[in-house]
C-alpha atoms as a PDB file:
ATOM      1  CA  UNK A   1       4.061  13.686   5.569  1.00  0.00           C
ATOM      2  CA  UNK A   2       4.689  11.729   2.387  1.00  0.00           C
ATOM      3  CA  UNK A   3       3.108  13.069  -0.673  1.00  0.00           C
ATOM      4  CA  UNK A   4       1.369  11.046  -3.427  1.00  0.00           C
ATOM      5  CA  UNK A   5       1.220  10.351  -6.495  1.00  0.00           C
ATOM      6  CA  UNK A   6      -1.323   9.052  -8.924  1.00  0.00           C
ATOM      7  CA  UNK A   7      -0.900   6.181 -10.909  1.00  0.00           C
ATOM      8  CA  UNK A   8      -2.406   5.028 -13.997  1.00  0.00           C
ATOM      9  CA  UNK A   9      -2.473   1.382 -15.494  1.00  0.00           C
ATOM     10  CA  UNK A  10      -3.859  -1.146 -17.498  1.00  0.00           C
ATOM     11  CA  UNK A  11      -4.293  -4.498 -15.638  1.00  0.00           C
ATOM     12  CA  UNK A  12      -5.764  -7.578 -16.552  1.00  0.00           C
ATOM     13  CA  UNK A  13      -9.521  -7.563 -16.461  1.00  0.00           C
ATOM     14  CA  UNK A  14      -9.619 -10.973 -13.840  1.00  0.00           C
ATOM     15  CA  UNK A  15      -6.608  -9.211 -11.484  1.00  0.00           C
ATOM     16  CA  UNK A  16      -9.254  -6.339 -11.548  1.00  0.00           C
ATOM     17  CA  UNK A  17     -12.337  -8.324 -10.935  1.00  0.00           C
ATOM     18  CA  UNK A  18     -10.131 -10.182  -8.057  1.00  0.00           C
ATOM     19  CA  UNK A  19      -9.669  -6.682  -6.600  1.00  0.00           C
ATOM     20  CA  UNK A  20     -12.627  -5.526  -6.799  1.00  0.00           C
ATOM     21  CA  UNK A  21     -14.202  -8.993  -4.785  1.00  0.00           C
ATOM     22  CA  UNK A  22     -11.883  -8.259  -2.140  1.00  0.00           C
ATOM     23  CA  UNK A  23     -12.463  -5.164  -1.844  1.00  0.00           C
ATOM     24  CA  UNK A  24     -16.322  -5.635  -2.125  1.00  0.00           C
ATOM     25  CA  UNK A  25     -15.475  -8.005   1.218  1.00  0.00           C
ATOM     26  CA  UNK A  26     -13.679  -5.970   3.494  1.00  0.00           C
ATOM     27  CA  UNK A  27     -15.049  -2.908   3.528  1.00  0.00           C
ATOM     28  CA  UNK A  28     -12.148  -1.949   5.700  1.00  0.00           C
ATOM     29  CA  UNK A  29      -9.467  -1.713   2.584  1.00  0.00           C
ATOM     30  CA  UNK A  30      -9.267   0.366  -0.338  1.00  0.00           C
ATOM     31  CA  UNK A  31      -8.264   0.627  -3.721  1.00  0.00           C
ATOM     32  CA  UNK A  32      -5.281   2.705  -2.573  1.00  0.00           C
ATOM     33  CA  UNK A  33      -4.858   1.083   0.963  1.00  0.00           C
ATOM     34  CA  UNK A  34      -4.708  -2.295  -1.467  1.00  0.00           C
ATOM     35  CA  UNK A  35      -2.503  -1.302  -4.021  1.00  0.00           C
ATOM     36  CA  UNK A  36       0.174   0.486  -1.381  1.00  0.00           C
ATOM     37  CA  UNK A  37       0.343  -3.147   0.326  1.00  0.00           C
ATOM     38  CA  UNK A  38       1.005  -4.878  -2.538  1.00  0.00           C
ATOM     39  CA  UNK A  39       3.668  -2.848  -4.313  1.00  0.00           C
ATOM     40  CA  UNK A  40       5.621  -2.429  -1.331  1.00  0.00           C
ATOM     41  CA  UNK A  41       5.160  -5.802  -0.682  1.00  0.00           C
ATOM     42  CA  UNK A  42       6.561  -6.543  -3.847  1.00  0.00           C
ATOM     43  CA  UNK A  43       9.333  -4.517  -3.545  1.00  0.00           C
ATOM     44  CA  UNK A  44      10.757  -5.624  -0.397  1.00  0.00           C
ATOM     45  CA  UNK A  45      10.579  -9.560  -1.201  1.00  0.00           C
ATOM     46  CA  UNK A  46      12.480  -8.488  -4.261  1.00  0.00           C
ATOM     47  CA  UNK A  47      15.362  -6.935  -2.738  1.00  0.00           C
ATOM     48  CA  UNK A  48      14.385  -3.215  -1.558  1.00  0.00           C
ATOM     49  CA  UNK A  49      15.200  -2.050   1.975  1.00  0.00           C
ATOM     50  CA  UNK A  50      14.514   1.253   2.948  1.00  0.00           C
ATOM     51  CA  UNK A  51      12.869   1.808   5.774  1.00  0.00           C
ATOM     52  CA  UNK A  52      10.062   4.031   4.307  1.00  0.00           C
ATOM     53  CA  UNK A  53       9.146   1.134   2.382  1.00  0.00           C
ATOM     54  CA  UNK A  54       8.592  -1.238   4.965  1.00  0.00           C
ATOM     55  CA  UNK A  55       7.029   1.368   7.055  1.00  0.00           C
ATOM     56  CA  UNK A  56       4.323   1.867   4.021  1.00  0.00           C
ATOM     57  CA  UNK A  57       3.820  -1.910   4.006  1.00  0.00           C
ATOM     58  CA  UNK A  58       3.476  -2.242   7.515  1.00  0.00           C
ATOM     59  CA  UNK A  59       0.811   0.792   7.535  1.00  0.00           C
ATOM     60  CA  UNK A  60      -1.143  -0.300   4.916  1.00  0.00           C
ATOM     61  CA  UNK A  61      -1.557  -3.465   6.430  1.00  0.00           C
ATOM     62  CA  UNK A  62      -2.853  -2.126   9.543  1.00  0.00           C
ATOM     63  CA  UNK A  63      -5.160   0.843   8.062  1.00  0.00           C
ATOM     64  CA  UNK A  64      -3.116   3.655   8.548  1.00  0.00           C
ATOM     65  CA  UNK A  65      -2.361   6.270   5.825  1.00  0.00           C
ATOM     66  CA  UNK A  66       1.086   5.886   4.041  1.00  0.00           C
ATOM     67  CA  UNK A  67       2.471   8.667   5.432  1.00  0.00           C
ATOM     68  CA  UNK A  68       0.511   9.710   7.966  1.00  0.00           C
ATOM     69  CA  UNK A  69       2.834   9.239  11.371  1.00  0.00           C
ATOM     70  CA  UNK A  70       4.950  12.433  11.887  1.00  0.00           C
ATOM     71  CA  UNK A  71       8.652  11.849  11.445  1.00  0.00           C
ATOM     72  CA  UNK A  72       9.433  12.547  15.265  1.00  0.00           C
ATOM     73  CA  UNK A  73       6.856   9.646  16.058  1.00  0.00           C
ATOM     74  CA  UNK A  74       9.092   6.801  13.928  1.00  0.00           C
ATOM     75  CA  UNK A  75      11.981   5.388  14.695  1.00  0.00           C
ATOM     76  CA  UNK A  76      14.964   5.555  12.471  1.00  0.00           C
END
C-alpha cells in the first residue's frame, strides 16, 4: 500500500470555486480522489511513465483508493 502525503497550496480562487462545483455535483469524487486524477494526469501527458502513475490515474478515475490494490493483484 502506497502511503500519502499531504499537500498544501494556494490556487486561484475561480480554479477553487470550479472544484468545489464539481465536486458539489458528483457526490461520487473527492477533493483527494480529484486532485490524484488530475496531477497524474498531468504528469503522464507531459512525459512521465511509470507504471504507478498511470495505475493512480486509472484508479482515481474509477473510485478506487490510490494505492489500495495489493501488489500481488497488479500486473507489472
Amino acid at each position: 500500500m502506497q502511503q500519502s502525503i499531504s499537500l498544501s497550496v494556494e490556487i486561484p480562487e475561480d480554479l477553487h470555486a470550479s472544484v468545489q462545483y464539481y465536486l458539489d455535483i458528483h457526490s461520487g469524487w473527492s477533493q483527494d480522489r480529484l486532485f490524484c486524477a488530475a496531477l497524474s494526469l498531468f504528469l503522464m501527458q507531459n512525459g512521465v511513465t511509470e507504471r504507478q502513475i498511470s495505475r493512480i490515474y486509472l484508479d482515481s478515475l474509477f473510485g478506487q483508493q490510490p494505492g489500495s490494490r495489493e501488489m500481488a493483484n497488479s500486473n507489472p
